[in-house]
Protein backbone atom coordinates (compact mmCIF):
# COMPACT_ATOMS: atom_id res chain seq x y z
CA UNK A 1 0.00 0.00 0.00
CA UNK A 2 2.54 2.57 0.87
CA UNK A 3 4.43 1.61 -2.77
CA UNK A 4 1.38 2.02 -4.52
CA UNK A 5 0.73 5.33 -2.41
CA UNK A 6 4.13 6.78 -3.95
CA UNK A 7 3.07 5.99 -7.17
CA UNK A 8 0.38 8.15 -7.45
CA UNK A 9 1.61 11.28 -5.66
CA UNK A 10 4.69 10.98 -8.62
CA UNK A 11 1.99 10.86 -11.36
CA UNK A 12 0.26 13.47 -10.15
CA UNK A 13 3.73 15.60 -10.05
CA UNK A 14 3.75 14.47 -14.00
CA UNK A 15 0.85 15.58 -14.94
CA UNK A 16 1.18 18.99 -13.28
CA UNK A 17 4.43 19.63 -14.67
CA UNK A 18 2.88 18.77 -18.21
CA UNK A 19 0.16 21.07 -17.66
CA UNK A 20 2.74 23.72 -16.73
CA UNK A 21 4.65 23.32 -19.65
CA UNK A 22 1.59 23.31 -22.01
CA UNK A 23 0.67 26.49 -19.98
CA UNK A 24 4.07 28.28 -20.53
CA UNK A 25 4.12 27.53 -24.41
CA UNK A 26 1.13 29.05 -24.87
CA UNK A 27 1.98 32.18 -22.56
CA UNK A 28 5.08 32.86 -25.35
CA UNK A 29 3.00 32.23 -28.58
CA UNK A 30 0.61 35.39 -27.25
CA UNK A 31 3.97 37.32 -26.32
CA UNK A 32 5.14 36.87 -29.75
CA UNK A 33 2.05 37.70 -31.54
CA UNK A 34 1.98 40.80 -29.30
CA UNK A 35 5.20 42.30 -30.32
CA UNK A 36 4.49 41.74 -34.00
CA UNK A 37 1.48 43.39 -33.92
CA UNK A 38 2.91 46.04 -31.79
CA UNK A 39 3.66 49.85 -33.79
CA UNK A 40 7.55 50.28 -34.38
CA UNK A 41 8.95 53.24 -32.06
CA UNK A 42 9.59 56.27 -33.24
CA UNK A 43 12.83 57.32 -33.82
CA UNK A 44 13.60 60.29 -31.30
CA UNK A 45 14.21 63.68 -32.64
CA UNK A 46 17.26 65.13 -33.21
CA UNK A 47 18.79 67.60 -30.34
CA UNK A 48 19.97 70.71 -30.46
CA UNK A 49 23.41 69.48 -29.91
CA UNK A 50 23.48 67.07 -32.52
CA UNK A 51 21.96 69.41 -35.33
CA UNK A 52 25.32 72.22 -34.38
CA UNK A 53 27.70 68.90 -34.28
CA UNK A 54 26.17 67.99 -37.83
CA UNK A 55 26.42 71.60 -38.88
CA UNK A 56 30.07 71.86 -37.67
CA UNK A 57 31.24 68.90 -39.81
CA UNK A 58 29.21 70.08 -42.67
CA UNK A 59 31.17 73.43 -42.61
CA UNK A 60 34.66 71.48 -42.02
CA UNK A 61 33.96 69.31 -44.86
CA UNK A 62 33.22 72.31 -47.37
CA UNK A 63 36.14 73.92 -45.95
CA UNK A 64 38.30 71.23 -46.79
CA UNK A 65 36.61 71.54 -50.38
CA UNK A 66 37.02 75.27 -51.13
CA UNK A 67 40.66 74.28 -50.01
CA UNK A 68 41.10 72.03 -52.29
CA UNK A 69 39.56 74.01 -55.02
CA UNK A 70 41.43 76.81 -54.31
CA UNK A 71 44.90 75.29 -53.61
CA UNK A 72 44.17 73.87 -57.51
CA UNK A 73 43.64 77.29 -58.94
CA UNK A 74 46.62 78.99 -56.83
CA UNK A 75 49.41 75.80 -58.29
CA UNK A 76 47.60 76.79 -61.95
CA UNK A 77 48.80 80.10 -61.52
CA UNK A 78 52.14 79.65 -60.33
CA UNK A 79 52.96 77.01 -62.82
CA UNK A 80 51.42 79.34 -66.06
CA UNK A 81 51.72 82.69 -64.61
CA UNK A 82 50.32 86.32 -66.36
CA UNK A 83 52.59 88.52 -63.65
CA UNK A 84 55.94 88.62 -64.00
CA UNK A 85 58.59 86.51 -62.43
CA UNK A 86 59.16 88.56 -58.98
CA UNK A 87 55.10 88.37 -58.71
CA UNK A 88 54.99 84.56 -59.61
CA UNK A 89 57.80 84.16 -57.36
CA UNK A 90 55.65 86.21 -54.49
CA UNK A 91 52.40 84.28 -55.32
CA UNK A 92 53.94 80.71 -54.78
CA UNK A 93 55.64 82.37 -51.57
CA UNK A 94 52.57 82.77 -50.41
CA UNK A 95 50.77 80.15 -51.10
CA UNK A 96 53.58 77.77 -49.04
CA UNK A 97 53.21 80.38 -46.82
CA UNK A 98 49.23 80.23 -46.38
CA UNK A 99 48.42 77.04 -46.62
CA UNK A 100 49.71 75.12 -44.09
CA UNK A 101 47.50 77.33 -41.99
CA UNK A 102 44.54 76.52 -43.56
CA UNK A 103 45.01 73.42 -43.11
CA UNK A 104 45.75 73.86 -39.30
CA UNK A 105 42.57 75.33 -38.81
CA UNK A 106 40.05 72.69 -40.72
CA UNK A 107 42.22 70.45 -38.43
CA UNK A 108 41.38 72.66 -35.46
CA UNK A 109 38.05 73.22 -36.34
CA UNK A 110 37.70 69.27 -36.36
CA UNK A 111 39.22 68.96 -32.75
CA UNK A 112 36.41 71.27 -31.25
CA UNK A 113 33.93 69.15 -32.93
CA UNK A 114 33.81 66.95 -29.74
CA UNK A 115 31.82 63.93 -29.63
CA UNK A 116 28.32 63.66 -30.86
CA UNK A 117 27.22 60.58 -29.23
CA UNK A 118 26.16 58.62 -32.94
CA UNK A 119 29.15 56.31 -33.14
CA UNK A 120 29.21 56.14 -36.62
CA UNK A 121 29.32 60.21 -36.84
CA UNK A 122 32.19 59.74 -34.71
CA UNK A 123 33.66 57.46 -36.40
CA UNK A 124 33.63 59.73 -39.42
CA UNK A 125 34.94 62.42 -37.33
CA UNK A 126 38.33 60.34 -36.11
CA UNK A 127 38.73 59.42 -40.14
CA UNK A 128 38.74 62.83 -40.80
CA UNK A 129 40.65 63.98 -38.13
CA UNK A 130 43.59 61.38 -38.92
CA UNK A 131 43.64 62.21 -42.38
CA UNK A 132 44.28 66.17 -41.47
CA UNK A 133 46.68 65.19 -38.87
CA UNK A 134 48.79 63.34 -41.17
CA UNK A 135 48.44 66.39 -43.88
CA UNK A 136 49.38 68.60 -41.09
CA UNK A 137 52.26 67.12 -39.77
CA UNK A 138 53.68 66.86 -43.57
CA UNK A 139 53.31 70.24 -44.30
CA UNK A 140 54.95 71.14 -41.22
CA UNK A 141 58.20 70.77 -42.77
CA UNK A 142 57.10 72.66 -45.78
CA UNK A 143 59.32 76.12 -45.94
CA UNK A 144 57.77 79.28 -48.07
CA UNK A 145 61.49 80.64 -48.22
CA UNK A 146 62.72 78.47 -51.54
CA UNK A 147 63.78 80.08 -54.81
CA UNK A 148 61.81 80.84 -57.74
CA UNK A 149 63.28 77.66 -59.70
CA UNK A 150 62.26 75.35 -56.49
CA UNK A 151 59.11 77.24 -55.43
CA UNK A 152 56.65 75.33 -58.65
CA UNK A 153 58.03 71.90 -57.26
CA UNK A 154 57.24 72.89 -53.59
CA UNK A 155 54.15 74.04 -54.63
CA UNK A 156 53.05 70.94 -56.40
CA UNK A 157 54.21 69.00 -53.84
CA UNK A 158 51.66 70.50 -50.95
CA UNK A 159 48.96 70.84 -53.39
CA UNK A 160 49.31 66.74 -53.94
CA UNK A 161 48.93 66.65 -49.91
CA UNK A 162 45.88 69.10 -49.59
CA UNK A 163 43.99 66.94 -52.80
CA UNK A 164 44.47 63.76 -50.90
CA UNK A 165 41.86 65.07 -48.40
CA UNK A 166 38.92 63.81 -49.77
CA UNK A 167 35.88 62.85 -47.68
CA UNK A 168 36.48 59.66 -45.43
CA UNK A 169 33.58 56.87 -46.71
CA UNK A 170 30.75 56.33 -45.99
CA UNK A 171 30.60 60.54 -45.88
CA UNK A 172 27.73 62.34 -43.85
CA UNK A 173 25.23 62.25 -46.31
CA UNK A 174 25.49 58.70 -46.62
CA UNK A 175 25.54 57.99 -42.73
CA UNK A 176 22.32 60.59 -42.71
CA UNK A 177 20.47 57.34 -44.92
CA UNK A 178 20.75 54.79 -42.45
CA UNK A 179 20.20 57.22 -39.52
CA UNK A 180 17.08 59.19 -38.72
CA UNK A 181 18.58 61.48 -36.16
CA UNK A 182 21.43 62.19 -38.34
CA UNK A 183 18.69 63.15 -41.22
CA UNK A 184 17.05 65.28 -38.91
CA UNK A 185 19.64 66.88 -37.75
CA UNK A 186 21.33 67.34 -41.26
CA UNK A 187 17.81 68.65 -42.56
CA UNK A 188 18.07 71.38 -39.78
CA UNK A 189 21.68 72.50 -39.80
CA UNK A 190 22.08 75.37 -41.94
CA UNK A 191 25.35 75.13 -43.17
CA UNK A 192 24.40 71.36 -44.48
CA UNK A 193 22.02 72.93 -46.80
CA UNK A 194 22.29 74.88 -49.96
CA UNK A 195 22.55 78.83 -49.98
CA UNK A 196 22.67 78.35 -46.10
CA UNK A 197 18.83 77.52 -45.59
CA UNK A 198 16.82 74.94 -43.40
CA UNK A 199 14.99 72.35 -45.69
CA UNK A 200 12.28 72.66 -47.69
CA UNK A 201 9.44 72.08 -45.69
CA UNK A 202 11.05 72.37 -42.13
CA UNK A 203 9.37 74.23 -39.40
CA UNK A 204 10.47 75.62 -36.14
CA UNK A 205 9.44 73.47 -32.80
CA UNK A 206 9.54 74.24 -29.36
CA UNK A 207 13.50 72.15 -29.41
CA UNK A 208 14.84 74.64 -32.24
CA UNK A 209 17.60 76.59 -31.22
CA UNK A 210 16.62 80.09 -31.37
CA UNK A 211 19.71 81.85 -32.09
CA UNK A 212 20.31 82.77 -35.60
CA UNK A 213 22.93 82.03 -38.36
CA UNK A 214 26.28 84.32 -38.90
CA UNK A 215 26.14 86.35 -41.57
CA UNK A 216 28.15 85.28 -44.40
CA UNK A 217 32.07 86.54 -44.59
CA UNK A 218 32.58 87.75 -48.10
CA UNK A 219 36.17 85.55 -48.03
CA UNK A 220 34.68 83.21 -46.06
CA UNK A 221 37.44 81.11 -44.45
CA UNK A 222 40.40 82.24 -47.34
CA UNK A 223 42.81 84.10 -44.83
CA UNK A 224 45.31 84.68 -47.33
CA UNK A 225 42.78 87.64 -49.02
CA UNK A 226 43.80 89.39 -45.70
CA UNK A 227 47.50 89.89 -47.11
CA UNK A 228 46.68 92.90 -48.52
CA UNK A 229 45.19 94.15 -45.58
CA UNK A 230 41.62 94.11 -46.47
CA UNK A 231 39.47 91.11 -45.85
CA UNK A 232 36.39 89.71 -44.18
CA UNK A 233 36.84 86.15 -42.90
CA UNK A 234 34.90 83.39 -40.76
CA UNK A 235 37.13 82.26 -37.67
CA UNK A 236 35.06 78.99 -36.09
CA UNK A 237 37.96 78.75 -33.41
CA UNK A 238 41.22 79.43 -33.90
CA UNK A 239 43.41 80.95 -37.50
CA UNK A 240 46.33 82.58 -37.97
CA UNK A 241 46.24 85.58 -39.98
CA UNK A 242 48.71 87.54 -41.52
CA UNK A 243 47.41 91.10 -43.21
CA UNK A 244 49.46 94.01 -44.26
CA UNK A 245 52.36 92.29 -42.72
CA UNK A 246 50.87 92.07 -39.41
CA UNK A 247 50.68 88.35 -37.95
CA UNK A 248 47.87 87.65 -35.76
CA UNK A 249 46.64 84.56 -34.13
CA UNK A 250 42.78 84.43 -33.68
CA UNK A 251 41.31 82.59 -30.66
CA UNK A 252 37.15 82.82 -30.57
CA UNK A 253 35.73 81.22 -27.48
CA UNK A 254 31.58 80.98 -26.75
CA UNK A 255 31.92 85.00 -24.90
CA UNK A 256 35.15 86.50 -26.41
CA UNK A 257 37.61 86.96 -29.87
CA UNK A 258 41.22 87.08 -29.18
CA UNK A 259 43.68 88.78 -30.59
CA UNK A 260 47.52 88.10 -30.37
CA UNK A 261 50.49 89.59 -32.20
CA UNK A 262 54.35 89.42 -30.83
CA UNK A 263 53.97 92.34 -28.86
CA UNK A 264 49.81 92.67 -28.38
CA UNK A 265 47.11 90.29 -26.28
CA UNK A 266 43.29 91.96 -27.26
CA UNK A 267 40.50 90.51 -25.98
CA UNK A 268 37.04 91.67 -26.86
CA UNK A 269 33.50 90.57 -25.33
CA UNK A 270 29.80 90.83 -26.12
CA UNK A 271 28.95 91.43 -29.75
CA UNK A 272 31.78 93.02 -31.26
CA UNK A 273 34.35 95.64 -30.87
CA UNK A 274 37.48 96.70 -32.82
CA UNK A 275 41.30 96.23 -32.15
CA UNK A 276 44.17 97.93 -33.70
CA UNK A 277 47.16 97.23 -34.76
CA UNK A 278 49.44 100.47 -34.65
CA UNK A 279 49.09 102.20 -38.07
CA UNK A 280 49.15 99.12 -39.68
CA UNK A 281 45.81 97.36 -39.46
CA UNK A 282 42.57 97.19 -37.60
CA UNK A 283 40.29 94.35 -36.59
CA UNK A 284 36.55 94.57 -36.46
CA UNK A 285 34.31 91.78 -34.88
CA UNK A 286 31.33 91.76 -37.49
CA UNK A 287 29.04 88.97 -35.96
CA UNK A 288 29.68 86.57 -33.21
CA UNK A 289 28.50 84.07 -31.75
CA UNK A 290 28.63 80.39 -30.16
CA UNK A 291 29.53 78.85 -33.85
CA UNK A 292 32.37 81.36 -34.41
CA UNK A 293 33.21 85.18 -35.88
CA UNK A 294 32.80 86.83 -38.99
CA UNK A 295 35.56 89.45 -38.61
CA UNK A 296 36.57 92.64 -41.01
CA UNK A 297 40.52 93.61 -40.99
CA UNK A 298 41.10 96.85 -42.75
CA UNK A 299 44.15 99.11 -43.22
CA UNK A 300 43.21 101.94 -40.75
């Protein structure tokens, strides 16, 4: 009797523990029919940190292609001249001379960029930023002071550096296609768009950044114009500048533009001011804001 006793309490454990299982099966087939059925998520909007991040490599990218387009047409020149030879000879000076720097401050520019917290952005941003670096620390060694006869070969040689900068793949636009808060945020930044405009079709919401756009430098970020003295440039964060023989370094921070020559420190707050430079030149702040400084130097 007690045997048979046994028995049955172990059947009866079997036939609950079937019934459980049975139970639990059935409990999953409704939890998977509930998340098909359920509406995808929508993809969260795009901050107002992310659309100035997108913005900022949007307007190192074009840099680096006005650089490139320019340091084309300045190695035409030099190598088919209409001046004469001391002016040929002064034009390749200068372009040794000038472009290193421009260089220096896409790779600058590319440093303040930070992290935008998309990792594939990011990603894009270190490509970019190792490709300038290596540029960079090439043309370091580059000297403006050769002779006329070695200047066309120096010349050549940097533009070959500055025309090996093209866009790391897959580029921002092509990220912005598998990524909707990269395509919002691309859609929104201005300097990502044509003629400097939001999108067709884009609207202001309560999360839009309420400051407005610089106004656009007439040189935009092609220091050498200032040799002559006269020139209105975009500084994003740092350039050095040399106009009518005066050198200055350019620092603009979120609340000030700063001014340094071998002798001078200026330092100028709030929406603009002017610094001079002896007899020799004078420095207006046009526009200025968190994104950078459109600034006017003039012969005074």
């Amino acid at each position: 009797m007690g045997r048979s006793a046994g028995v049955g309490v172990v059947v009866a454990g079997l036939v609950l523990a079937v019934g459980g299982c049975g139970g639990g099966a059935d409990e999953r087939t409704g939890a998977s029919d509930d998340t098909r059925s359920a509406a995808p998520t929508p993809a969260r909007p795009a901050s107002g940190e992310l659309v100035r991040w997108v913005g900022g490599m949007c307007a190192s990218a074009n840099a680096v292609k006005e650089l490139r387009a320019e340091s084309a047409e300045e190695l035409r020149g030099i190598r088919d001249p209409d001046e004469d030879e001391l002016s040929a000879r002064a034009r390749a000076v200068g372009y040794l001379a000038g472009t290193p720097t421009d260089v220096r401050s896409v790779e600058s520019d590319l440093a303040e960029l930070g992290a935008s917290g998309v990792p594939a952005a990011d990603r894009l941003r270190d490509a970019w930023q190792k490709k300038v670096g290596r540029v960079v620390a090439r043309l370091d060694g580059v000297s403006p002071a050769v002779g006329l006869e070695q200047a066309e070969g120096s010349a050549a040689d940097v533009d070959r550096l500055v025309q090996s900068l093209t866009p790391p793949k897959p580029d921002l636009p092509a990220l912005t296609k598998a990524d909707p808060r990269l395509a919002a945020a691309y859609q929104r930044a201005e300097r990502c768009t044509p003629g400097g405009k939001p999108a067709t079709g884009e609207t202001s919401t309560a999360t839009s950044e309420p400051t407005g756009p610089l106004p656009e430098a007439a040189d935009g970020r092609n220091y050498r114009a200032c040799s002559d003295g006269a020139c209105e440039v975009l500084v994003t964060s740092e350039a050095d500048i040399t106009a009518n023989g005066v050198s200055v370094r350019v620092s603009v921070a979120d609340d000030h533009v700063t001014f340094r020559t071998a002798g001078t420190l200026m330092q100028l707050g709030g929406a603009g001011g002017e610094a001079g430079f002896g007899n020799e030149l004078k420095a207006t702040v046009v526009a200025h804001d968190e994104d950078g400084a459109v600034l006017k130097f003039a012969n005074p």
